[in-house]
N, C-alpha and C. Protein backbone atom coordinates (compact mmCIF):
# COMPACT_ATOMS: atom_id res chain seq x y z
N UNK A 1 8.54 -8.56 -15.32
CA UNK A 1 7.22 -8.77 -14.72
C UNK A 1 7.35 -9.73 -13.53
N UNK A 2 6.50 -9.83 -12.86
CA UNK A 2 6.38 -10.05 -11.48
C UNK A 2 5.60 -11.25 -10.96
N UNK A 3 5.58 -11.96 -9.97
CA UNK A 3 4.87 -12.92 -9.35
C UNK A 3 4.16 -12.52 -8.18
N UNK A 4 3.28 -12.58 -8.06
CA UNK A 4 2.35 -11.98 -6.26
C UNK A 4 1.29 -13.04 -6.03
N UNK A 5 1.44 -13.12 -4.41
CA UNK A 5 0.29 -13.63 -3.42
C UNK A 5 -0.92 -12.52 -3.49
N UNK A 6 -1.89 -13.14 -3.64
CA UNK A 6 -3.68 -12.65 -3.48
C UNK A 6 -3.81 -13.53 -2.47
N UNK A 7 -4.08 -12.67 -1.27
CA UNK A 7 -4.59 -13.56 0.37
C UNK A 7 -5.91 -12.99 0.34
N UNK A 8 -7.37 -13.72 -0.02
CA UNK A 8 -8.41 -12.84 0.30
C UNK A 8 -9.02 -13.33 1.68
N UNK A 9 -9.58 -12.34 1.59
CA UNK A 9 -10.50 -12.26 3.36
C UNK A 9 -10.32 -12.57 4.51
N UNK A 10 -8.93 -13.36 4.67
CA UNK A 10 -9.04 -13.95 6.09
C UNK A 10 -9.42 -13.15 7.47
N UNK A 11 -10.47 -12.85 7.32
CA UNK A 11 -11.05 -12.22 8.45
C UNK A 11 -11.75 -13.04 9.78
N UNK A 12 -12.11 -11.99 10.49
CA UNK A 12 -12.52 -13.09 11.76
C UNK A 12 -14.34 -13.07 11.40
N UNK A 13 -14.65 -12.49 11.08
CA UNK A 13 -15.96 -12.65 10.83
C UNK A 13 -16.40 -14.21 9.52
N UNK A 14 -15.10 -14.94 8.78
CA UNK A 14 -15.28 -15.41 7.70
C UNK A 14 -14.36 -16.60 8.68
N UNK A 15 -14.15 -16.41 10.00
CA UNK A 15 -13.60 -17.50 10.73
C UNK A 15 -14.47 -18.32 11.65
N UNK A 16 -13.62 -19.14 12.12
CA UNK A 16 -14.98 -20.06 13.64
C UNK A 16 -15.14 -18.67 14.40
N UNK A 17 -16.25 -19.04 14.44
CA UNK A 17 -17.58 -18.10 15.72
C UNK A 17 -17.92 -17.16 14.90
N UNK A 18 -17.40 -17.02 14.18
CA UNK A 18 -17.54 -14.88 12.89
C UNK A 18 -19.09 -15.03 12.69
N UNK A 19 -19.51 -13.60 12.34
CA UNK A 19 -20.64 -13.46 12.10
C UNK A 19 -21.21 -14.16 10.84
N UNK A 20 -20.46 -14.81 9.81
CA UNK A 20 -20.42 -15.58 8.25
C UNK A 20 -19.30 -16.10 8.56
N UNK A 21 -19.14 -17.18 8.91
CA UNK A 21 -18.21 -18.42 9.39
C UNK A 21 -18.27 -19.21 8.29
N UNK A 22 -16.99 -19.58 7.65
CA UNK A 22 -17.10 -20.78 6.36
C UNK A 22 -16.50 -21.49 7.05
N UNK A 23 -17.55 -22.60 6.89
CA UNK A 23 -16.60 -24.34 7.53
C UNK A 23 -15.26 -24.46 7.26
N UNK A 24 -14.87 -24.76 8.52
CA UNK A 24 -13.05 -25.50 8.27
C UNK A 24 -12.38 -23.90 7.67
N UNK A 25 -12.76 -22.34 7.56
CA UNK A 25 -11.98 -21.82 7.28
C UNK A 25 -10.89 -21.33 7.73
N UNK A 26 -10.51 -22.04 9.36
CA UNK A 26 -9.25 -21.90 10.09
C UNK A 26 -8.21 -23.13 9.76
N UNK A 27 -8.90 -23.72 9.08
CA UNK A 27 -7.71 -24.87 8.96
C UNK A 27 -6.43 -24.23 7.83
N UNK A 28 -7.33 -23.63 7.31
CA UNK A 28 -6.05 -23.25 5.84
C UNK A 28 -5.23 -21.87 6.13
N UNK A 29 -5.45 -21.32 7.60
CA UNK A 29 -4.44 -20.44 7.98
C UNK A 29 -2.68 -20.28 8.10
N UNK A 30 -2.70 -22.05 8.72
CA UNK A 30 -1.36 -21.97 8.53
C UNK A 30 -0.64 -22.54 6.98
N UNK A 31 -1.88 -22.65 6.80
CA UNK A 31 -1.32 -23.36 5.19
C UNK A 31 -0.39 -22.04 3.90
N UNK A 32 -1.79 -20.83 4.75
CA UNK A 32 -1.51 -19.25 3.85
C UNK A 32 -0.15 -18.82 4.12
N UNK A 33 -0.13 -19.06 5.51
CA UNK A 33 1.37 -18.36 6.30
C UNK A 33 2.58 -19.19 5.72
N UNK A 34 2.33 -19.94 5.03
CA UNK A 34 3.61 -20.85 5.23
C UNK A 34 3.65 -20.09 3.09
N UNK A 35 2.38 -20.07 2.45
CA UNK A 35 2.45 -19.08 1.22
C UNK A 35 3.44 -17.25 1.39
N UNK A 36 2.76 -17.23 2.19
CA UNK A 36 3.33 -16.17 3.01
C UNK A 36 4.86 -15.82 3.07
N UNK A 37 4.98 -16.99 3.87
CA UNK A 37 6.75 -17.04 3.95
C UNK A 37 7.47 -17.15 2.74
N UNK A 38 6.62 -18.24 1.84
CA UNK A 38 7.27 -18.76 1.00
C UNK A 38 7.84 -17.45 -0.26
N UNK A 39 6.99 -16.20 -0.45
CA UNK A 39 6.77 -15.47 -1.44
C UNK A 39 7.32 -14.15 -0.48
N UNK A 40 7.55 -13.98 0.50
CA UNK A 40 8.02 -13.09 1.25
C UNK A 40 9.84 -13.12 1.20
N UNK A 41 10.87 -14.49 1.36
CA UNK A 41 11.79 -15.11 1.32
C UNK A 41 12.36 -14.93 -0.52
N UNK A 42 10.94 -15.11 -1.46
CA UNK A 42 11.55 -14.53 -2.56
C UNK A 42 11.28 -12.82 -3.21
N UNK A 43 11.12 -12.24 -1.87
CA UNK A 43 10.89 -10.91 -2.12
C UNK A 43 9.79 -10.43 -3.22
N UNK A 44 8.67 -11.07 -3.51
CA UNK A 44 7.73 -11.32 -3.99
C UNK A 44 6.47 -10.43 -3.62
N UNK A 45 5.85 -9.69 -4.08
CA UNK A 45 4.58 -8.73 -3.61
C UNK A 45 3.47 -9.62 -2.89
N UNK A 46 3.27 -9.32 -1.27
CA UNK A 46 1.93 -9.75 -1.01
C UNK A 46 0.84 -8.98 -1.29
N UNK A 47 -0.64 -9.09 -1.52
CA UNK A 47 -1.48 -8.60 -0.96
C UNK A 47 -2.67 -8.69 -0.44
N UNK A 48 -3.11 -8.48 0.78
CA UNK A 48 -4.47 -8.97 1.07
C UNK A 48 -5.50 -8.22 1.09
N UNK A 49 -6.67 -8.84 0.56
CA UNK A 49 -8.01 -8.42 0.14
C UNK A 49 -8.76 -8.49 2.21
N UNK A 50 -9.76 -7.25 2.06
CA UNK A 50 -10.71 -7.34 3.05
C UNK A 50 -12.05 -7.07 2.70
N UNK A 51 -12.71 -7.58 2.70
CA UNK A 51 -14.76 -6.92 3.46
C UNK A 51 -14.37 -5.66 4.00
N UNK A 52 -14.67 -4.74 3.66
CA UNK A 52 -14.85 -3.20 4.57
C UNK A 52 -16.25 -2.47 4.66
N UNK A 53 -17.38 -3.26 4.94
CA UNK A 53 -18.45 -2.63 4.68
C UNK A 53 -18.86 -1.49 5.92
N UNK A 54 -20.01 -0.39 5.36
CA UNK A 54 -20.64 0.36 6.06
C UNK A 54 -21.60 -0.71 7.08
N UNK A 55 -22.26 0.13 7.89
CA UNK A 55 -23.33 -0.46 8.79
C UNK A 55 -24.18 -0.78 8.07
N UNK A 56 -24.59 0.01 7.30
CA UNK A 56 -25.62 -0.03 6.20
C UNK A 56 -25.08 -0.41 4.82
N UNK A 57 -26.00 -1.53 4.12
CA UNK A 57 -25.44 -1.76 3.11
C UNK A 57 -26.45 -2.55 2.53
N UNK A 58 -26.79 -2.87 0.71
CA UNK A 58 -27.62 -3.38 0.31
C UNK A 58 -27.00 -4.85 0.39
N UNK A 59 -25.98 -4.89 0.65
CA UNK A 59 -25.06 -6.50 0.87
C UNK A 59 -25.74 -6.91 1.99
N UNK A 60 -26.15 -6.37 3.39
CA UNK A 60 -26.93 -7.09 4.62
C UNK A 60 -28.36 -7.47 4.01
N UNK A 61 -28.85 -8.56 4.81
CA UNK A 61 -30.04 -8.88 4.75
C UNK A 61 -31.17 -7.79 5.81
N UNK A 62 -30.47 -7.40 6.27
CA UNK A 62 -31.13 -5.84 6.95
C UNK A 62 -31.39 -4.55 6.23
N UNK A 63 -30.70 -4.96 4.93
CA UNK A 63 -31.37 -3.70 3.87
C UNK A 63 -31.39 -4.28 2.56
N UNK A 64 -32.45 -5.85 2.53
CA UNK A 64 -32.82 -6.04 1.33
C UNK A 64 -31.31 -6.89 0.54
N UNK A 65 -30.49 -7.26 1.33
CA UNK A 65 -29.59 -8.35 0.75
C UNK A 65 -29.10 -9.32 1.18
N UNK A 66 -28.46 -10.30 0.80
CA UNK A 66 -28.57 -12.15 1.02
C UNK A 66 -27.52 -12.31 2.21
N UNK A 67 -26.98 -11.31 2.64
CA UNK A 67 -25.80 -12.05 3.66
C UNK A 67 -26.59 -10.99 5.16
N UNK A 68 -25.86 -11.81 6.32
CA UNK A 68 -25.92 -11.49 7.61
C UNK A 68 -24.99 -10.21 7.73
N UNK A 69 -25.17 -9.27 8.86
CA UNK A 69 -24.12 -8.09 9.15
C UNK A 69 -22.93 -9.35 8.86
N UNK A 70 -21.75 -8.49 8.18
CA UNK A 70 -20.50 -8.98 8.43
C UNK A 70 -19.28 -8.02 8.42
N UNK A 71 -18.49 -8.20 8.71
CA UNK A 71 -17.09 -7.34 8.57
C UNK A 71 -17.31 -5.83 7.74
N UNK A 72 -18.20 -5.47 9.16
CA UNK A 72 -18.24 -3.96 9.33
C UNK A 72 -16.88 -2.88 9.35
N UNK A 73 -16.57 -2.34 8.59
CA UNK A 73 -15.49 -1.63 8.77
C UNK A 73 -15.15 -1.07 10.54
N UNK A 74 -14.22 -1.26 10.86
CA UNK A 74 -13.30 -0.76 12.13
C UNK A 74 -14.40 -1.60 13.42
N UNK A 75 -14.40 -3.00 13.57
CA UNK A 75 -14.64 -3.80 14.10
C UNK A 75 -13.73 -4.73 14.34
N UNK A 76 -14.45 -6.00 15.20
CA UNK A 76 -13.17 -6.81 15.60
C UNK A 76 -13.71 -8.01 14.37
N UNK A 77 -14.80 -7.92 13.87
CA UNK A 77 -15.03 -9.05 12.81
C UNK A 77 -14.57 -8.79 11.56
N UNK A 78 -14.65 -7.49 11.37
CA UNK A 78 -13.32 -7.04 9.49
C UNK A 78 -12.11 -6.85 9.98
N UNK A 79 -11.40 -7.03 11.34
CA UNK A 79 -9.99 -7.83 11.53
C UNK A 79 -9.15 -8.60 10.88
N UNK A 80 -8.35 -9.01 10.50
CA UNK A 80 -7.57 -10.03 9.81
C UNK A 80 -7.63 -10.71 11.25
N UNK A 81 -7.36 -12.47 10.78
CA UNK A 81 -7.70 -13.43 11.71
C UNK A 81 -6.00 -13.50 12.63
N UNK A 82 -6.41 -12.98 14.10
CA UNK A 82 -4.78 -12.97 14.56
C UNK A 82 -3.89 -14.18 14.08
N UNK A 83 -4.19 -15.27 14.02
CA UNK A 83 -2.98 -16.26 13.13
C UNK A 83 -2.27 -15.88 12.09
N UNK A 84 -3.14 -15.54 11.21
CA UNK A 84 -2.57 -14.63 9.39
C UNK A 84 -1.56 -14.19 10.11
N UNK A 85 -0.38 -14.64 9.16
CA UNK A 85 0.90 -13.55 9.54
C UNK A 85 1.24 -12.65 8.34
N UNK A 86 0.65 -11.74 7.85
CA UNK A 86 0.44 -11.01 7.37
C UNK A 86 2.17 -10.13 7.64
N UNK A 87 2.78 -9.89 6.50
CA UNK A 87 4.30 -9.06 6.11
C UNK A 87 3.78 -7.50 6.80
N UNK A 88 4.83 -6.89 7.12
CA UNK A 88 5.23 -5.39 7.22
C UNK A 88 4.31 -4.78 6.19
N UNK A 89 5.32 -5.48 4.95
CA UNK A 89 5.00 -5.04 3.59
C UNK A 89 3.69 -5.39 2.99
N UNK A 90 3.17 -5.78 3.29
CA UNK A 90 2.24 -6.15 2.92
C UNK A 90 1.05 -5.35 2.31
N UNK A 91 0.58 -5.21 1.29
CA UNK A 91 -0.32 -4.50 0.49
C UNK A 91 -1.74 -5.07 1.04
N UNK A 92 -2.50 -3.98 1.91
CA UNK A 92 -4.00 -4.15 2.11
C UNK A 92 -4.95 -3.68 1.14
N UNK A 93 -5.93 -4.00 0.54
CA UNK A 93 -6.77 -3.25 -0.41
C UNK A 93 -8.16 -4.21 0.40
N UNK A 94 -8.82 -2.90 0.49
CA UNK A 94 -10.83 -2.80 0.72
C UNK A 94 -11.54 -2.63 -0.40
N UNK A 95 -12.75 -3.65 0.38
CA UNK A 95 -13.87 -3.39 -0.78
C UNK A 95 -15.12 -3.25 0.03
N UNK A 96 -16.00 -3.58 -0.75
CA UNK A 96 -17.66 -3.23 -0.26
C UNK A 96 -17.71 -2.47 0.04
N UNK A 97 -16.58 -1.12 0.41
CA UNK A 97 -17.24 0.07 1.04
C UNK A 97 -18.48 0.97 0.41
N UNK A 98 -18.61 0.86 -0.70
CA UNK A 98 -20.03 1.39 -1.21
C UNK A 98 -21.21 0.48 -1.11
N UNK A 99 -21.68 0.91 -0.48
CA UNK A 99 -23.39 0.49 0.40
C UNK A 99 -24.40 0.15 -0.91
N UNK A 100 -24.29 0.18 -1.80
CA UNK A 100 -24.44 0.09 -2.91
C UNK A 100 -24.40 -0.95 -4.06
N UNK A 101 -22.97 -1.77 -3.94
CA UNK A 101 -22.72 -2.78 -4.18
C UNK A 101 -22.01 -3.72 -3.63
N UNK A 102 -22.32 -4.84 -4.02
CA UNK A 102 -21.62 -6.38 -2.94
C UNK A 102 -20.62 -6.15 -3.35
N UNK A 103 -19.73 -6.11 -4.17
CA UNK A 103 -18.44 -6.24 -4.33
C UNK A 103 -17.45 -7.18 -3.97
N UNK A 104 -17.70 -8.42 -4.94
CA UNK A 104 -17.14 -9.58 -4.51
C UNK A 104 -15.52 -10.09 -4.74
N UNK A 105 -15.51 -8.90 -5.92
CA UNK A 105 -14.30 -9.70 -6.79
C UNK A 105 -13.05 -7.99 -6.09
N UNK A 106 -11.74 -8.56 -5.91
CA UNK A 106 -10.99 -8.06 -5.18
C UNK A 106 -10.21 -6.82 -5.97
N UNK A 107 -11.01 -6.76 -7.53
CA UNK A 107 -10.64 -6.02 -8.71
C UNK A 107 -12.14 -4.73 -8.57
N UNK A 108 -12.40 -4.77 -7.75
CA UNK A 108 -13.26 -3.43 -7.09
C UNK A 108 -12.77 -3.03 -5.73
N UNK A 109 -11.63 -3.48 -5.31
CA UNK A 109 -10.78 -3.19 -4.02
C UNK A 109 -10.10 -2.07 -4.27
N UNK A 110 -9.64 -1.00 -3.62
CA UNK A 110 -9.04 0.24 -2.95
C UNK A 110 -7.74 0.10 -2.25
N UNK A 111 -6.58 0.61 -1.88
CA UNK A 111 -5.98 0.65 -1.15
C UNK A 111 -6.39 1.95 -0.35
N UNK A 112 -5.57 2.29 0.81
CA UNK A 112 -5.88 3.61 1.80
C UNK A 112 -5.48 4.42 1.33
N UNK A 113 -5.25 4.56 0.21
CA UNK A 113 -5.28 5.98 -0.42
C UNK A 113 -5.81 6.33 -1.75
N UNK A 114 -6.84 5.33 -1.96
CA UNK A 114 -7.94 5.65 -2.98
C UNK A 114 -7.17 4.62 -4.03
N UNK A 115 -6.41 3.83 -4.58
CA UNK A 115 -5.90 3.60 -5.79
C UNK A 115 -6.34 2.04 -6.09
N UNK A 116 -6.90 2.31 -6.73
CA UNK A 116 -7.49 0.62 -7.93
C UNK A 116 -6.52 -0.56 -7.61
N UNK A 117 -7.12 -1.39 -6.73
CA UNK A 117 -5.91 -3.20 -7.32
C UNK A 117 -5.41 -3.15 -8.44
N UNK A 118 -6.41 -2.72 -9.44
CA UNK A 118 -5.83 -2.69 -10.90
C UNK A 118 -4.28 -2.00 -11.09
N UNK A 119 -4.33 -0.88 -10.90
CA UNK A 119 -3.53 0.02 -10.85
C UNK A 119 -2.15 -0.51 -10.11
N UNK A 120 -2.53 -0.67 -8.50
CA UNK A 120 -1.50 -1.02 -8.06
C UNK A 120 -0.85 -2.49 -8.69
N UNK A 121 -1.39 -3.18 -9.21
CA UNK A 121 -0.89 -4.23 -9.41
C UNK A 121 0.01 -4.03 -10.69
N UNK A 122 -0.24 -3.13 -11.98
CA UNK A 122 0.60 -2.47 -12.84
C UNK A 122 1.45 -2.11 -12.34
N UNK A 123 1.46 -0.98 -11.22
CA UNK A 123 2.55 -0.26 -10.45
C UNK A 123 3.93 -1.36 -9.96
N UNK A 124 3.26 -2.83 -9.98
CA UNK A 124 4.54 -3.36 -8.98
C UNK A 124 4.64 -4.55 -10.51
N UNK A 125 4.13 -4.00 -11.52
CA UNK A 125 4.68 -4.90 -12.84
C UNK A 125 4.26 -6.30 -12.95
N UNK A 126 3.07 -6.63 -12.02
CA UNK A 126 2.78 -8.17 -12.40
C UNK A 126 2.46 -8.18 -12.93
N UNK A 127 1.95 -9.61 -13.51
CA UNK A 127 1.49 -10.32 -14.61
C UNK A 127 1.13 -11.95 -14.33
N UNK A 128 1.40 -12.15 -12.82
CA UNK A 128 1.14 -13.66 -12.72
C UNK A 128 0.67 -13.74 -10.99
N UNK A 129 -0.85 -14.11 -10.58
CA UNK A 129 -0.87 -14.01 -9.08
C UNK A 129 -1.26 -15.62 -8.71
N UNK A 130 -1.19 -15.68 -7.53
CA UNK A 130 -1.48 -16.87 -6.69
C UNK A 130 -2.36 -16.36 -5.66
N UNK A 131 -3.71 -17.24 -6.10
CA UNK A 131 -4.88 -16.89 -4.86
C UNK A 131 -4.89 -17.61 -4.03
N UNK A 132 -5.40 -17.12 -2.69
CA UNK A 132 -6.02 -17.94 -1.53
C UNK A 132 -6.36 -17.42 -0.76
N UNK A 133 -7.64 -18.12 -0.14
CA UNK A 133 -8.50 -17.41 1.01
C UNK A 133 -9.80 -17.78 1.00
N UNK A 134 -10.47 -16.71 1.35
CA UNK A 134 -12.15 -17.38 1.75
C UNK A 134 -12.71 -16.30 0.97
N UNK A 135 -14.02 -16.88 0.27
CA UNK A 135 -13.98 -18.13 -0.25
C UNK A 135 -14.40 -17.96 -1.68
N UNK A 136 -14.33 -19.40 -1.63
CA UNK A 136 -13.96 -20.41 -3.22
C UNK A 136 -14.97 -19.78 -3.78
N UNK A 137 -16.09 -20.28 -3.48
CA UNK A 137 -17.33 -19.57 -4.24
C UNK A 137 -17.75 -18.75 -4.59
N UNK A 138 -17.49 -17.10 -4.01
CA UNK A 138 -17.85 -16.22 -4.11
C UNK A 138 -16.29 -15.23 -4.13
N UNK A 139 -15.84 -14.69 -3.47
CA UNK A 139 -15.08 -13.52 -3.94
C UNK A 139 -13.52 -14.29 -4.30
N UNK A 140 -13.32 -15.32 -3.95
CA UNK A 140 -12.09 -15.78 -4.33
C UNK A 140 -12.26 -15.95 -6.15
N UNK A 141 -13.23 -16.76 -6.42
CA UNK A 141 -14.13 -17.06 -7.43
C UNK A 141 -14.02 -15.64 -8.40
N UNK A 142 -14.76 -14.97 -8.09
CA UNK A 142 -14.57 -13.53 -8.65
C UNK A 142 -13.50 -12.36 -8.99
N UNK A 143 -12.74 -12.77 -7.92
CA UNK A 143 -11.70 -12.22 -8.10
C UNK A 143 -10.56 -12.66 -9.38
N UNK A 144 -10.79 -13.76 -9.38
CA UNK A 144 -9.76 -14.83 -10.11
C UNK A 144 -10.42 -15.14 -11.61
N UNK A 145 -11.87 -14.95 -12.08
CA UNK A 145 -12.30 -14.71 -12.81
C UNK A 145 -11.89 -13.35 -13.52
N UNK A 146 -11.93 -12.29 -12.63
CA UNK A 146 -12.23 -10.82 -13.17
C UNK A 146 -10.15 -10.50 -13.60
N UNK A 147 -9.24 -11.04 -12.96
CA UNK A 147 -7.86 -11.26 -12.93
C UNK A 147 -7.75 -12.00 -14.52
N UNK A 148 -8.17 -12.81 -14.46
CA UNK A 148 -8.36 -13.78 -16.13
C UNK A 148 -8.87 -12.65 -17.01
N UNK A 149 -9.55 -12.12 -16.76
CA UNK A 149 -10.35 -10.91 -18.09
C UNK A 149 -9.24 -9.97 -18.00
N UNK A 150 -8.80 -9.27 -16.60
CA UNK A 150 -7.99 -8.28 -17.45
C UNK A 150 -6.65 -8.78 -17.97
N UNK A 151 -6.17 -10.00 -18.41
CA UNK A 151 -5.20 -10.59 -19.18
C UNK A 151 -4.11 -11.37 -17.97
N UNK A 152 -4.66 -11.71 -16.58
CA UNK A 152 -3.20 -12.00 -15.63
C UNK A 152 -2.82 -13.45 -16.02
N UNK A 153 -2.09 -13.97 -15.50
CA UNK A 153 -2.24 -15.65 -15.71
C UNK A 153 -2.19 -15.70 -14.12
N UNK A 154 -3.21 -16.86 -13.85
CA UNK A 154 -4.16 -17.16 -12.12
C UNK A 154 -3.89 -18.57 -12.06
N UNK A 155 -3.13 -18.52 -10.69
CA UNK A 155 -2.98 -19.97 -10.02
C UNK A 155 -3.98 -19.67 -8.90
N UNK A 156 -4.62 -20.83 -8.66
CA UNK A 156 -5.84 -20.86 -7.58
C UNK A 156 -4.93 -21.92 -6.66
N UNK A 157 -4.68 -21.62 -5.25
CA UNK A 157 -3.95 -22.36 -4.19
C UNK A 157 -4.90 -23.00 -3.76
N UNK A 158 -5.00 -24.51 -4.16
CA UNK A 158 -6.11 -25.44 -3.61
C UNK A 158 -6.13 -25.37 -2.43
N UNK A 159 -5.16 -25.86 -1.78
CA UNK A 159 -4.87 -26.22 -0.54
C UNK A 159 -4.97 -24.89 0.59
N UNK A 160 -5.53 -24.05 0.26
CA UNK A 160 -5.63 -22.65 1.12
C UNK A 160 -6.39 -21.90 0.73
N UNK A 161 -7.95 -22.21 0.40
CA UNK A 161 -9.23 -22.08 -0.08
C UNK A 161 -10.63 -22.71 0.35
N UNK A 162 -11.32 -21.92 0.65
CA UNK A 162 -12.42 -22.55 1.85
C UNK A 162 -13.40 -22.44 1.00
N UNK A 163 -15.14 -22.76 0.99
CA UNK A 163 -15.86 -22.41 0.25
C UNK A 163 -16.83 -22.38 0.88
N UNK A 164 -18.54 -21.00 0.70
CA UNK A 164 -19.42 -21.03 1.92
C UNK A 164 -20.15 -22.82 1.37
N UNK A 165 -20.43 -22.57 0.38
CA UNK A 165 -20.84 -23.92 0.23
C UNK A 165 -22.49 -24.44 0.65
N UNK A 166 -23.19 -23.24 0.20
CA UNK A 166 -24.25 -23.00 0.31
C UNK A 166 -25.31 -24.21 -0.03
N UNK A 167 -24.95 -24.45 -1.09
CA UNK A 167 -24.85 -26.07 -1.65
C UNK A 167 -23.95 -26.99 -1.47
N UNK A 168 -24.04 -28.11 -1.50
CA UNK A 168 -22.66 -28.82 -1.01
C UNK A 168 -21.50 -28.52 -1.80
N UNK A 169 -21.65 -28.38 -3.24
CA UNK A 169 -20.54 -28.63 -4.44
C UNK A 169 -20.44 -27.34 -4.82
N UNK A 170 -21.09 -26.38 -4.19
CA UNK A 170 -20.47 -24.70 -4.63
C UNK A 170 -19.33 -24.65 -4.83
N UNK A 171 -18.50 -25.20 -4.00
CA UNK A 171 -16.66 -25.24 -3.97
C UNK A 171 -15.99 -25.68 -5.47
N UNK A 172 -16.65 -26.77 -5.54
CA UNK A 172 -16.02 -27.28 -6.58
C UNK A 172 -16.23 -27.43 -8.36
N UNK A 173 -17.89 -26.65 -8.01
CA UNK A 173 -17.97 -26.13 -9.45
C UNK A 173 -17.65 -24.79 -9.35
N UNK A 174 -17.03 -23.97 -8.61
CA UNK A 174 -16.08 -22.89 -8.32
C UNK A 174 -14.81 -22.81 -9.10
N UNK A 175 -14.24 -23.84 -8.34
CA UNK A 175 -12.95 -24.64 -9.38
C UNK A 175 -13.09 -25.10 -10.35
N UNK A 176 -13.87 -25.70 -10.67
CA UNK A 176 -14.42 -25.92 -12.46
C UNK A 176 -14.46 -24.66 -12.86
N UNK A 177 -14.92 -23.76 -12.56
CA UNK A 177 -15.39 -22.34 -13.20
C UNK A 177 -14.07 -21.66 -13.63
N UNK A 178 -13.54 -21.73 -13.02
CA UNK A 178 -12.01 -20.93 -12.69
C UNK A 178 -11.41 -22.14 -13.65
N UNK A 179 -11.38 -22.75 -13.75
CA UNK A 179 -10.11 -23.86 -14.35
C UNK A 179 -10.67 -23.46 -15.92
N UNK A 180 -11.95 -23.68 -15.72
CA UNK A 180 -12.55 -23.55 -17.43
C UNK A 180 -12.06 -21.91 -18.19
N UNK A 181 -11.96 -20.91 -16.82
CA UNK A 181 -11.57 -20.12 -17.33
C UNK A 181 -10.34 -19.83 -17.56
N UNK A 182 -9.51 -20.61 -17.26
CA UNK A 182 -8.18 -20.19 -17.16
C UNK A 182 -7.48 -20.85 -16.45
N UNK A 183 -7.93 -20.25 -15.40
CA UNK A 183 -6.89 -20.80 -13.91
C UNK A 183 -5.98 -21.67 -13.63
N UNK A 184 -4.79 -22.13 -13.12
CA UNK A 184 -4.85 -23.50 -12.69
C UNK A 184 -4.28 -23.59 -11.08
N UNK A 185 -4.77 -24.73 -10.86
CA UNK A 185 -5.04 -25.51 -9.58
C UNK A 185 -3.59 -25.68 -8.92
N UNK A 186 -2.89 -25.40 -8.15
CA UNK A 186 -1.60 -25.57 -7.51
C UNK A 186 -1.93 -26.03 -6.16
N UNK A 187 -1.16 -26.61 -5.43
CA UNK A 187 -1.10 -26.71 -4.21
C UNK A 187 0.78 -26.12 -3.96
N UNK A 188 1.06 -26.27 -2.75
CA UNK A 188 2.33 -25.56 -2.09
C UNK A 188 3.56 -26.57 -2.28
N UNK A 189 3.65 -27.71 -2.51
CA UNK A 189 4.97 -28.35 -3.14
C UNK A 189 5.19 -27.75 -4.97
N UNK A 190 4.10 -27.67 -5.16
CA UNK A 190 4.79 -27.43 -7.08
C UNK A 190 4.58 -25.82 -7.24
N UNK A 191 4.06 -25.10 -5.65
CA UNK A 191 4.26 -23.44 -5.99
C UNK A 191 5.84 -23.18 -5.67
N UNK A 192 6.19 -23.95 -4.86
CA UNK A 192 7.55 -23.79 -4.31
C UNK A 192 9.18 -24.29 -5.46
N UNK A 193 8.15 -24.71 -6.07
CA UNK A 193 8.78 -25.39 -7.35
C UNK A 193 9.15 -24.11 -8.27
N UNK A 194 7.78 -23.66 -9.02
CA UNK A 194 7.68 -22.98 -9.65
C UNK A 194 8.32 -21.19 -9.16
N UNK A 195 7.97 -20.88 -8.14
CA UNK A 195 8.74 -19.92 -7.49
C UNK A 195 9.97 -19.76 -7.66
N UNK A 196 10.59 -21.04 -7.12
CA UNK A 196 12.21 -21.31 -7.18
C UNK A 196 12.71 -21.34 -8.63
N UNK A 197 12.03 -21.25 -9.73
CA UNK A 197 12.85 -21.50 -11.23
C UNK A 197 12.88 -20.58 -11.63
């Protein structure tokens, strides 16, 4: 069994100027890349999560839901943020594409050829991921929750995790949430640790 990076959202719409901008969520770019390297060097599965929504969607506040247009599928705002240095190899999986539902957690994600995160993530034999990305509160949150139910063991990468922070402490009863469920809290000296043994 296997070890893998979960990079969610780093999109430009979830960056400075984006249409849903999370504070400070460019600071933890090079923090991801350097996750990146680190799990790439041990030949390790990446994969990153995106927003792929329709124009239309019950997720906009333009048809009756809580968020602004955001990372419209085949735009420059559901982009990955040009810094992300994102592998060759690298495993992309979409979500929100059904207009239908928000789809927060990265365990309702697709790859481009129709197949379940779930699935693929059996396919490459894990059993243990490392999250990070935007954000804490909501789909990182969810994702890492819904990863705990179907049996994974979840490290949450402090240090490369943003939160919208709708409230001030959304972030961090986020991390309470996740820790209570399972999770635990790493930063990049004791992942590099743990990697290496």
């Amino acid at each position: 069994m296997k070890k893998a990076l979960l990079v969610v959202d780093v999109q430009n719409d979830f960056c400075s100027r984006g249409a849903l901008a999370v504070k400070e969520a460019d600071s933890i770019i090079p923090v991801i890349n350097k996750y990146i390297e680190l799990f790439e060097k041990k030949s390790l599965p990446i994969f990153a999560s995106r927003d792929w929504h329709p124009k239309e969607t019950t997720h906009f506040k333009d048809f009756g839901g809580p968020w602004p247009t955001h990372c419209v599928m085949d735009t420059f705002g559901a982009e990955f943020n040009c810094r992300l240095k994102l592998t060759s190899k690298t495993v992309i999986i979409s979500k929100g594409i059904d207009k239908e539902k928000d789809s927060y957690s990265d365990f309702q994600a697709f790859t481009g050829g129709g197949e379940a995160f779930l699935d693929v993530l059996k396919r490459f034999n894990i059993d243990e991921l490392f999250v990070c990305g935007i954000a804490t509160d909501y789909c990182v949150k969810a994702s890492v929750i819904d990863a705990l139910r179907y049996g994974f063991k979840v490290n949450v990468l402090v240090d490369a995790v943003k939160a919208v922070n709708l409230s001030s402490d959304d972030g961090e009863k986020a991390l309470d949430e996740m820790n209570k469920s399972g999770a635990v809290s790493l930063t990049f000296e004791r992942v590099g640790k743990i990697i290496s043994d």
